[in-house]
C-alpha atoms as a PDB file:
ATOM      1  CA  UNK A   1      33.783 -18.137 -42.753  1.00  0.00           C
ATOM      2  CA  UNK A   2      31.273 -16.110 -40.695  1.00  0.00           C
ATOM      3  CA  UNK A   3      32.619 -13.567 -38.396  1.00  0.00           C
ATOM      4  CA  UNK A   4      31.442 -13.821 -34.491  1.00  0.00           C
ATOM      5  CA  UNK A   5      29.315 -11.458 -33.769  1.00  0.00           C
ATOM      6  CA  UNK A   6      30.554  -9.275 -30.759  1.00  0.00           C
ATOM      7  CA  UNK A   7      26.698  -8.651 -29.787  1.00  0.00           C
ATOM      8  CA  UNK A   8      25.411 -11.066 -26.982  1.00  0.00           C
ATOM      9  CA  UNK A   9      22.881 -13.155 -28.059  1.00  0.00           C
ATOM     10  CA  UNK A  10      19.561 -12.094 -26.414  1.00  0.00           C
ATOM     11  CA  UNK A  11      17.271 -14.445 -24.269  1.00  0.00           C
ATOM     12  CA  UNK A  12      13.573 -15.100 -25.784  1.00  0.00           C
ATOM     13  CA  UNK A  13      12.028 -17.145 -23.431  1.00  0.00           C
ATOM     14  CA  UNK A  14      12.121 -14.269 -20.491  1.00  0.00           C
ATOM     15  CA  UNK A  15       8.166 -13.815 -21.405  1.00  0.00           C
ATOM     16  CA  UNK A  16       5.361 -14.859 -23.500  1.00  0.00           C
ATOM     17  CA  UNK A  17       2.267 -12.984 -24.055  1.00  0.00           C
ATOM     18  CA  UNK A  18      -0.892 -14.865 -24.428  1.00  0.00           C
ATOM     19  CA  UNK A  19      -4.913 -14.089 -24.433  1.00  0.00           C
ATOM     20  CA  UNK A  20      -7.407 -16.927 -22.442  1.00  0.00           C
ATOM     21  CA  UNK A  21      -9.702 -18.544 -24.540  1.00  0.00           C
ATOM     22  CA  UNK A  22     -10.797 -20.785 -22.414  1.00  0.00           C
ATOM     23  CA  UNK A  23     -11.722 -21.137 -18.263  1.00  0.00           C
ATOM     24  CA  UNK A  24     -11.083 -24.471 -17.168  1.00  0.00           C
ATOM     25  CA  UNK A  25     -11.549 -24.193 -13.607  1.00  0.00           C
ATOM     26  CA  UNK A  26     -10.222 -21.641 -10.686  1.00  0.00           C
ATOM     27  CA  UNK A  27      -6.733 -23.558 -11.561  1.00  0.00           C
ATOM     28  CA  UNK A  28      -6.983 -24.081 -14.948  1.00  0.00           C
ATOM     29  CA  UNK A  29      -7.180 -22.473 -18.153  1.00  0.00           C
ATOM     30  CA  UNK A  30      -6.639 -22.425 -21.807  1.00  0.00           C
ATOM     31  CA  UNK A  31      -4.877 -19.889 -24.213  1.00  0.00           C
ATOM     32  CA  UNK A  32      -4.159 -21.487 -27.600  1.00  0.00           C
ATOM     33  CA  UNK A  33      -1.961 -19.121 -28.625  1.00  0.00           C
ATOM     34  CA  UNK A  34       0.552 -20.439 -26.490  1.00  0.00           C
ATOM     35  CA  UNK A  35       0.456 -24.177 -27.162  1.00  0.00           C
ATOM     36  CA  UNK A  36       3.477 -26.019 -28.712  1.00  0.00           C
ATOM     37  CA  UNK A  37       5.883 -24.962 -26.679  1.00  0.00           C
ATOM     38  CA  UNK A  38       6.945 -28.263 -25.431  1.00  0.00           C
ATOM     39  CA  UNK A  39       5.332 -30.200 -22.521  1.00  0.00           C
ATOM     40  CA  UNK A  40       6.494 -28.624 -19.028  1.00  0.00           C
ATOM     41  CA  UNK A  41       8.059 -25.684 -20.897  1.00  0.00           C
ATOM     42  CA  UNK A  42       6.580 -23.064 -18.912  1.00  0.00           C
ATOM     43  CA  UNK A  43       6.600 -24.854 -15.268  1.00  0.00           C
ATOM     44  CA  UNK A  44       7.397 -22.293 -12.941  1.00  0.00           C
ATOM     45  CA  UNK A  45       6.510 -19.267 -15.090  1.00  0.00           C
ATOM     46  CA  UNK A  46       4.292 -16.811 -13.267  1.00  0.00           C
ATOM     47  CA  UNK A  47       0.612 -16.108 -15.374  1.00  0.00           C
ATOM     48  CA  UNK A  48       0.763 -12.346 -14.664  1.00  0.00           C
ATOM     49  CA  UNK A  49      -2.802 -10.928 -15.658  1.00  0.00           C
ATOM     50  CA  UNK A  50      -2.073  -7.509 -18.103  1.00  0.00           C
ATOM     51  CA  UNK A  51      -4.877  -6.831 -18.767  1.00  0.00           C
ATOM     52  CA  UNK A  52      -8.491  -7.998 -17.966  1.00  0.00           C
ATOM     53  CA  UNK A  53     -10.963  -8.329 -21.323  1.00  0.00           C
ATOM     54  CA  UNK A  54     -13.491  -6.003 -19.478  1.00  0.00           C
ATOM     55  CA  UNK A  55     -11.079  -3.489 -19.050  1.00  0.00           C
ATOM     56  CA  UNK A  56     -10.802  -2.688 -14.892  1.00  0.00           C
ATOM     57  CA  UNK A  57      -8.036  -2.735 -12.792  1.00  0.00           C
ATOM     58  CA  UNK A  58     -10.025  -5.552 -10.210  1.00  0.00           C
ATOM     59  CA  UNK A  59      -8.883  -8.762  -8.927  1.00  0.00           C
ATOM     60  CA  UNK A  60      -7.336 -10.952 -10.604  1.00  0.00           C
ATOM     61  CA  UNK A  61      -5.329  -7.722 -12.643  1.00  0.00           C
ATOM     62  CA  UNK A  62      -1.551  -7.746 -11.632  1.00  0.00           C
ATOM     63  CA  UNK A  63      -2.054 -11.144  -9.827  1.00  0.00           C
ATOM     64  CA  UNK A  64       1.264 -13.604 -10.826  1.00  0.00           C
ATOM     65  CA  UNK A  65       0.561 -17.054  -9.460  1.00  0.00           C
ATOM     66  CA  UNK A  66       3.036 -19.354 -10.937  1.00  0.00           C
ATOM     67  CA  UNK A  67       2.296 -22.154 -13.316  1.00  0.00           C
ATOM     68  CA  UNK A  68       2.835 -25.784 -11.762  1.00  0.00           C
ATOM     69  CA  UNK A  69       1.791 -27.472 -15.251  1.00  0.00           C
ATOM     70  CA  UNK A  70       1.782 -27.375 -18.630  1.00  0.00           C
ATOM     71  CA  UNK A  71       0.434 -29.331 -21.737  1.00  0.00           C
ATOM     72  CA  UNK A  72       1.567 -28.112 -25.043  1.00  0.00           C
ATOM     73  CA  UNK A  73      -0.633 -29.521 -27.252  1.00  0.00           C
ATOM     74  CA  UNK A  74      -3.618 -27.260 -26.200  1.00  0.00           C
ATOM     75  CA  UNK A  75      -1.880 -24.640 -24.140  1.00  0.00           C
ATOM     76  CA  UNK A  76      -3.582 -25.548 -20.920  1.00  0.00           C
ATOM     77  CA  UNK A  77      -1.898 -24.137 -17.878  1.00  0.00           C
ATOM     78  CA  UNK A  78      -2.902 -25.535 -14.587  1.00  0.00           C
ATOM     79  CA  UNK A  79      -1.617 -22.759 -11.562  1.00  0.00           C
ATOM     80  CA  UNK A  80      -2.869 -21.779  -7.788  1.00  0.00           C
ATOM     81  CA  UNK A  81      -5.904 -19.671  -7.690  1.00  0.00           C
ATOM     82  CA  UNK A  82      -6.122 -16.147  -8.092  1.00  0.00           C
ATOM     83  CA  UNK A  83      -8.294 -14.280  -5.738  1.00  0.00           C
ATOM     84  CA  UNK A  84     -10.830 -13.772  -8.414  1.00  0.00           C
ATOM     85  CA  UNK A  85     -12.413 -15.934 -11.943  1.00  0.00           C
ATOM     86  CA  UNK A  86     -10.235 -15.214 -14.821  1.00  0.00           C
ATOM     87  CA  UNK A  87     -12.257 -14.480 -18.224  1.00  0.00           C
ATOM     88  CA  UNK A  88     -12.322 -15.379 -21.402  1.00  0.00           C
ATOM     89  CA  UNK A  89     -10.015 -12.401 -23.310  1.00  0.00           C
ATOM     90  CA  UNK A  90      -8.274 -11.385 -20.530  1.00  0.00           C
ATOM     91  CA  UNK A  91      -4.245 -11.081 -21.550  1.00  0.00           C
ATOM     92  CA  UNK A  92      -1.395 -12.536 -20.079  1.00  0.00           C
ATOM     93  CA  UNK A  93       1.992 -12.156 -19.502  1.00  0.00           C
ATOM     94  CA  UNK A  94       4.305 -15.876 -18.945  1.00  0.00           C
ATOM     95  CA  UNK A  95       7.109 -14.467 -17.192  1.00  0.00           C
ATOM     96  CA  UNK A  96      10.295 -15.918 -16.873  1.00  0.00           C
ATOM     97  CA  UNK A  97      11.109 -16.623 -12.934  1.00  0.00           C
ATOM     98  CA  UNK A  98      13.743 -14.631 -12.708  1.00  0.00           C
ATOM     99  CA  UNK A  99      11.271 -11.480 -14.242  1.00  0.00           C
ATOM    100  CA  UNK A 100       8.377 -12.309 -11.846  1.00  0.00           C
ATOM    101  CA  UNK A 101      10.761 -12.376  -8.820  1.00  0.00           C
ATOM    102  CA  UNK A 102      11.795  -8.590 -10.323  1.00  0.00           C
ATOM    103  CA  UNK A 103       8.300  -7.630 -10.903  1.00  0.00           C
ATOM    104  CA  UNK A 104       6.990  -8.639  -7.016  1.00  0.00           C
ATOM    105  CA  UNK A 105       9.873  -7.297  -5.587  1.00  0.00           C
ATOM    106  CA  UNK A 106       9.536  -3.509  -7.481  1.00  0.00           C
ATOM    107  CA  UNK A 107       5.200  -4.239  -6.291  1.00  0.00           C
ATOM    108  CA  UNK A 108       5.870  -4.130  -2.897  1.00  0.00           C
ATOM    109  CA  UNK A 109       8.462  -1.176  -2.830  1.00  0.00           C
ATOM    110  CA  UNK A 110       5.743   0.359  -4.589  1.00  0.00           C
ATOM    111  CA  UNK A 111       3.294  -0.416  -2.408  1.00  0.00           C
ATOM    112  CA  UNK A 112       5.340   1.052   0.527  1.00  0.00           C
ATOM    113  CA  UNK A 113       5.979   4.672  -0.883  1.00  0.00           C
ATOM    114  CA  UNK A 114       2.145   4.487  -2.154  1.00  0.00           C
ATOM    115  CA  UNK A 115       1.809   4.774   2.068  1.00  0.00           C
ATOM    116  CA  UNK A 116      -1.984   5.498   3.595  1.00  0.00           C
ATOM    117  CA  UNK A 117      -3.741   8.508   4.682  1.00  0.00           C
ATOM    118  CA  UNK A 118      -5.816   8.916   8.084  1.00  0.00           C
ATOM    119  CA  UNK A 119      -9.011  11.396   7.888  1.00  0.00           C
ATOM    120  CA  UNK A 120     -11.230  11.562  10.812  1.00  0.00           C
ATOM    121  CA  UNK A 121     -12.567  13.642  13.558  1.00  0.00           C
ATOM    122  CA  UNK A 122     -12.015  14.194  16.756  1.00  0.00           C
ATOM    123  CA  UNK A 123     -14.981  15.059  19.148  1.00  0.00           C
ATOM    124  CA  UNK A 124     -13.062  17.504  21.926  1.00  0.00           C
ATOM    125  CA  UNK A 125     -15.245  16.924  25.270  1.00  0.00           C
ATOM    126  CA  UNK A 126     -15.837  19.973  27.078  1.00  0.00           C
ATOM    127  CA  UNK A 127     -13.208  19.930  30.024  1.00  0.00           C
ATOM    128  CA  UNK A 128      -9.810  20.893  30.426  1.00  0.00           C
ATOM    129  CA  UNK A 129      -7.842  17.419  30.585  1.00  0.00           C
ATOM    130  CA  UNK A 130      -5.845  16.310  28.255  1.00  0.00           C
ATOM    131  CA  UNK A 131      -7.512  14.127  25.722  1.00  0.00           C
ATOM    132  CA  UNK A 132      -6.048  12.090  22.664  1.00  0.00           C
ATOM    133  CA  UNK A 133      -6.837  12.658  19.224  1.00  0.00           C
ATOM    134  CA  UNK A 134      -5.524   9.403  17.910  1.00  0.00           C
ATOM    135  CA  UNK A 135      -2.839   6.837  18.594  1.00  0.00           C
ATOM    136  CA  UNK A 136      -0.677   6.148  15.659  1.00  0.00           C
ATOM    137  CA  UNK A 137       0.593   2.044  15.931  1.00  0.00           C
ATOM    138  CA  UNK A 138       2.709   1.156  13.078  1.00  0.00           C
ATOM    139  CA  UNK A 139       2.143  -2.416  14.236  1.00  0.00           C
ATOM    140  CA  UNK A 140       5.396  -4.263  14.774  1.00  0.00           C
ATOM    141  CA  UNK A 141       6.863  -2.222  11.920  1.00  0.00           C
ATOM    142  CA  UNK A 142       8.977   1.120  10.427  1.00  0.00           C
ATOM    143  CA  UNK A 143       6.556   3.825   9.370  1.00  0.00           C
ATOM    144  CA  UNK A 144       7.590   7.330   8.085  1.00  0.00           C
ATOM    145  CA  UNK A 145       4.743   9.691   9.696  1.00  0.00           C
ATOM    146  CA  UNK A 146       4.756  12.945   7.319  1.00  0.00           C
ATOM    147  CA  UNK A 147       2.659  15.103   8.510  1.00  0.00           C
ATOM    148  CA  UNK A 148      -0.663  15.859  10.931  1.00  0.00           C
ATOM    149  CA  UNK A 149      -3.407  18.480   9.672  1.00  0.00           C
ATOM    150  CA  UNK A 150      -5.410  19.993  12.593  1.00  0.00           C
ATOM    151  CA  UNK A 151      -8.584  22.089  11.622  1.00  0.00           C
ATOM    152  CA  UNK A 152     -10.009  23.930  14.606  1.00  0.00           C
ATOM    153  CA  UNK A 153     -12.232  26.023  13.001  1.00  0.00           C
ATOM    154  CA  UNK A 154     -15.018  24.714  16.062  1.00  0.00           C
ATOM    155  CA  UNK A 155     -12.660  25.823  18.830  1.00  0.00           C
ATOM    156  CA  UNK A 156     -13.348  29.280  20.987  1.00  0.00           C
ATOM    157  CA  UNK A 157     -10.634  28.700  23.469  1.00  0.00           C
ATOM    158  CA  UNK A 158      -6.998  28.664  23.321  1.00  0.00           C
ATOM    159  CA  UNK A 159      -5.487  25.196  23.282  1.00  0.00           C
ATOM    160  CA  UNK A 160      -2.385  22.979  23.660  1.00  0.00           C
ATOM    161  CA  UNK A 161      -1.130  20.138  21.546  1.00  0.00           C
ATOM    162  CA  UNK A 162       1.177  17.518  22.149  1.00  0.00           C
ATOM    163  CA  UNK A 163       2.995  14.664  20.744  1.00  0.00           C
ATOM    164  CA  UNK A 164       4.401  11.697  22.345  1.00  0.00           C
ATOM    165  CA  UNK A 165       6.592   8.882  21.806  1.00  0.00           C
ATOM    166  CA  UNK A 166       6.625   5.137  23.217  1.00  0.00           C
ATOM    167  CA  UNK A 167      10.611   4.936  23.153  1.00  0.00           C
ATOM    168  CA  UNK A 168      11.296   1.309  22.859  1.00  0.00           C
ATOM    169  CA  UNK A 169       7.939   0.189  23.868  1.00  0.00           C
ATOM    170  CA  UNK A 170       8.743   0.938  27.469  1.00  0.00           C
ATOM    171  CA  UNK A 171       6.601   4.425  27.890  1.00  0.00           C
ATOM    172  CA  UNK A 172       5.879   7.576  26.176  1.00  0.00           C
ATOM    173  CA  UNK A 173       7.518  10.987  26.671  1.00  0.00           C
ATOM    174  CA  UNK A 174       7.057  13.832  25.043  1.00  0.00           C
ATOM    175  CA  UNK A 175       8.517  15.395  22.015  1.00  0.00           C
ATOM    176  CA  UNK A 176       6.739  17.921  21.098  1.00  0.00           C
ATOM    177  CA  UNK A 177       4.175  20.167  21.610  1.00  0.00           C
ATOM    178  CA  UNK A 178       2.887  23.773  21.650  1.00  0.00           C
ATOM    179  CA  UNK A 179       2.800  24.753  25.265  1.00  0.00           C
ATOM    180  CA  UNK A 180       5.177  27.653  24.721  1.00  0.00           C
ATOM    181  CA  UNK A 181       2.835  29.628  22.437  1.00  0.00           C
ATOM    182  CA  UNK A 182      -1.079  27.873  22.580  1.00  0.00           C
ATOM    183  CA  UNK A 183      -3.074  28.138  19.635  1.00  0.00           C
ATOM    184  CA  UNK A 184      -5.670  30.734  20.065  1.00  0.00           C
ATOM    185  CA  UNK A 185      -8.806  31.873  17.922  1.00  0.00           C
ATOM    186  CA  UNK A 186      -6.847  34.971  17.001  1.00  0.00           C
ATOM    187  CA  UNK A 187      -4.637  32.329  14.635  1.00  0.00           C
ATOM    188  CA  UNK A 188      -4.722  30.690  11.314  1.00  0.00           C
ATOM    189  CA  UNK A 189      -7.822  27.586  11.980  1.00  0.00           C
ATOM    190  CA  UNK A 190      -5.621  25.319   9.829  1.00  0.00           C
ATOM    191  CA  UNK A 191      -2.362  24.027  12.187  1.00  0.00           C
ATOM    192  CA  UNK A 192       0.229  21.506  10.437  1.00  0.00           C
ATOM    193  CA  UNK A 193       1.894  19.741  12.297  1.00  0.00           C
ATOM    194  CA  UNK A 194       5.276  18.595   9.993  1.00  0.00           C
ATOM    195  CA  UNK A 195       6.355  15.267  12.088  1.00  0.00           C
ATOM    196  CA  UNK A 196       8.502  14.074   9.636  1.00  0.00           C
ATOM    197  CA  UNK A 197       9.653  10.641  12.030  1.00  0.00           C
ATOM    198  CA  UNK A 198       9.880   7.058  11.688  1.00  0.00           C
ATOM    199  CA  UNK A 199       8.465   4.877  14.339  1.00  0.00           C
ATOM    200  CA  UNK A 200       8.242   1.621  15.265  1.00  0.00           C
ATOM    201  CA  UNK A 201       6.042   1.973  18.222  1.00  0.00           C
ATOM    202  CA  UNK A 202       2.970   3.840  19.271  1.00  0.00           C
ATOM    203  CA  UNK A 203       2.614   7.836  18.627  1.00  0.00           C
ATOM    204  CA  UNK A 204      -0.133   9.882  20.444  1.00  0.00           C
ATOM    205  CA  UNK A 205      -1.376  13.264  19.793  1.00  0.00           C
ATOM    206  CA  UNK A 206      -3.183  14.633  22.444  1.00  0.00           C
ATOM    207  CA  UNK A 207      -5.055  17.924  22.715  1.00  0.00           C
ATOM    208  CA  UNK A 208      -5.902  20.589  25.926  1.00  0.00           C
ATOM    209  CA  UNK A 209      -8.291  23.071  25.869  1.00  0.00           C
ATOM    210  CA  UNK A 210      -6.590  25.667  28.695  1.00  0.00           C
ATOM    211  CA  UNK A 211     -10.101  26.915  29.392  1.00  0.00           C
ATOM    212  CA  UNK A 212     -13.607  25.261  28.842  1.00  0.00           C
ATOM    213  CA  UNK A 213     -15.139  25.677  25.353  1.00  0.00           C
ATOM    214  CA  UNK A 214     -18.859  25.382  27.026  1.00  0.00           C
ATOM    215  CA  UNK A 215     -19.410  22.322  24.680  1.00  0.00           C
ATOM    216  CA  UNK A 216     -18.317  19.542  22.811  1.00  0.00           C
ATOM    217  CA  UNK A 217     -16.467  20.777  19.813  1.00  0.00           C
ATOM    218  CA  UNK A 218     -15.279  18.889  16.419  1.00  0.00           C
ATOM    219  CA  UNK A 219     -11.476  18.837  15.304  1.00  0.00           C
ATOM    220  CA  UNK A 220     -10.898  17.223  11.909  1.00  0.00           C
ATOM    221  CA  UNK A 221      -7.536  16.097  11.223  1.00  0.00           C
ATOM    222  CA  UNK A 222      -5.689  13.955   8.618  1.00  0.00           C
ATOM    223  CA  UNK A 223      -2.717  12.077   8.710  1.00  0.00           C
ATOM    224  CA  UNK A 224      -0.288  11.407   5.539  1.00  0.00           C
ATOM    225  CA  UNK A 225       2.258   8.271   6.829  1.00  0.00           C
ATOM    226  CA  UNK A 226       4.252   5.297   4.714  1.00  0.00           C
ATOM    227  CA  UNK A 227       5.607   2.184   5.677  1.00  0.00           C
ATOM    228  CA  UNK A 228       8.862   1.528   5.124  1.00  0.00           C
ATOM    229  CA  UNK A 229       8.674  -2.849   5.262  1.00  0.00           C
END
C-alpha cells in the first residue's frame, strides 16, 4: 500500500493561460486553446490581458474584467468590455478569483507609491504682496507631499516664501516659511523646499518679493507628492 504523501496537493485551476484567436464582439471572444474545460468552468475568472500581440503597454494591457460566460466547446468567453478592442494574438491570463482580487489589490498600492509630479511656472507680478505659487488640494483624500523645487534664477530682489496649512478645513495658518533669513541673489538659484507632510486639505505656497523686481519675473517649480488611498 501507497504511503501518503506529506506534500499538500497543489491547486491547478488558480490560472490558465490562453492566446485570442478570435474577436467576437467588445464582449466576446474566442481562444481555442482553452476550450473543453467544461461549460461554466471559468465563470467568474478575470481575462487579465498579458500581453497585447502588437507588443505596447496600451489599453486593454493589464485590464481584468471578469468572465460572466463560458462555452467549452469553442472556448468562447463572453465578459464586460475593456476600455479598448482586444486583437487577435493578444495573450491572456484566466485567473482564479481569489488571484485577480490579489492582483487589483497589489495595482492600486502600486499605483499610490507610483504618486504624480507637478512642473509649472509661476509668473511673479511686479509688486510686493504676497502672491501664491500654487494651491496643493489632495481632494477629499491623504497625500504625502515630498518635496517643492523653487528655481529663481529670474529674481533680482530678495524674497520670502511661505507655506500654509488649511487645518481641518476651517482656515490656513502658517507653518513655515523663510522670513527669518530671505532668499537673496547672493544665494544658491535652486531652493528645496523638503515638506515631507501628509494632508488632507488644501496647502499653499506663497511667495514675497520684499522689494520690487521692476518686472514680471518667472519662477519654475516642481512638486514630487503620492497619495496614500
Amino acid at each position: 500500500m501507497a504511503e501518503p504523501s506529506s506534500f499538500p496537493k497543489i491547486r491547478t485551476d488558480l490560472a490558465y493561460y490562453g492566446v485570442i484567436t478570435r474577436v467576437i464582439s467588445a464582449t466576446q471572444f474566442v481562444a481555442a486553446g482553452l476550450a473543453g474545460l467544461g461549460d461554466g468552468a471559468l465563470v467568474g475568472y478575470a481575462a487579465y490581458v498579458l500581453a497585447k500581440a502588437n507588443g505596447t503597454t496600451t489599453a486593454p494591457h493589464a485590464e481584468q474584467p471578469a468572465v460572466s460566460a463560458y462555452v467549452s466547446a469553442t472556448g468562447t468567453f463572453t465578459h464586460v468590455a475593456y476600455t479598448a478592442p482586444l486583437a487577435v494574438g493578444d495573450q491572456l491570463l484566466l485567473l482564479h478569483p481569489n488571484i485577480s482580487t490579489i492582483v487589483a489589490t497589489l495595482r492600486t498600492q502600486i499605483d499610490k507609491l507610483a504618486g504624480g509630479e507637478t512642473v509649472a511656472i509661476h509668473s511673479h507680478q511686479n509688486n510686493v504682496n504676497w502672491q501664491t505659487v500654487v494651491t496643493i488640494d489632495p481632494g477629499g483624500l491623504r497625500r504625502k507631499v515630498h518635496s517643492i523645487w523653487l528655481n529663481f534664477v529670474n529674481l533680482t530682489q530678495n524674497t520670502v516664501w511661505r507655506l500654509s496649512y488649511n487645518f481641518g478645513g476651517l482656515g490656513y495658518e502658517v507653518f513655515n516659511s523663510n522670513a527669518a533669513l530671505p532668499w537673496t541673489p547672493a544665494m544658491d538659484n535652486g531652493v528645496l523646499l523638503d515638506v515631507r507632510a501628509v494632508i488632507a486639505h488644501e496647502l499653499i505656497l506663497e511667495i514675497q518679493s520684499q522689494v520690487l523686481e521692476g518686472a514680471a519675473r518667472n519662477i519654475p517649480y516642481e512638486i514630487y507628492w503620492e497619495n496614500m488611498e
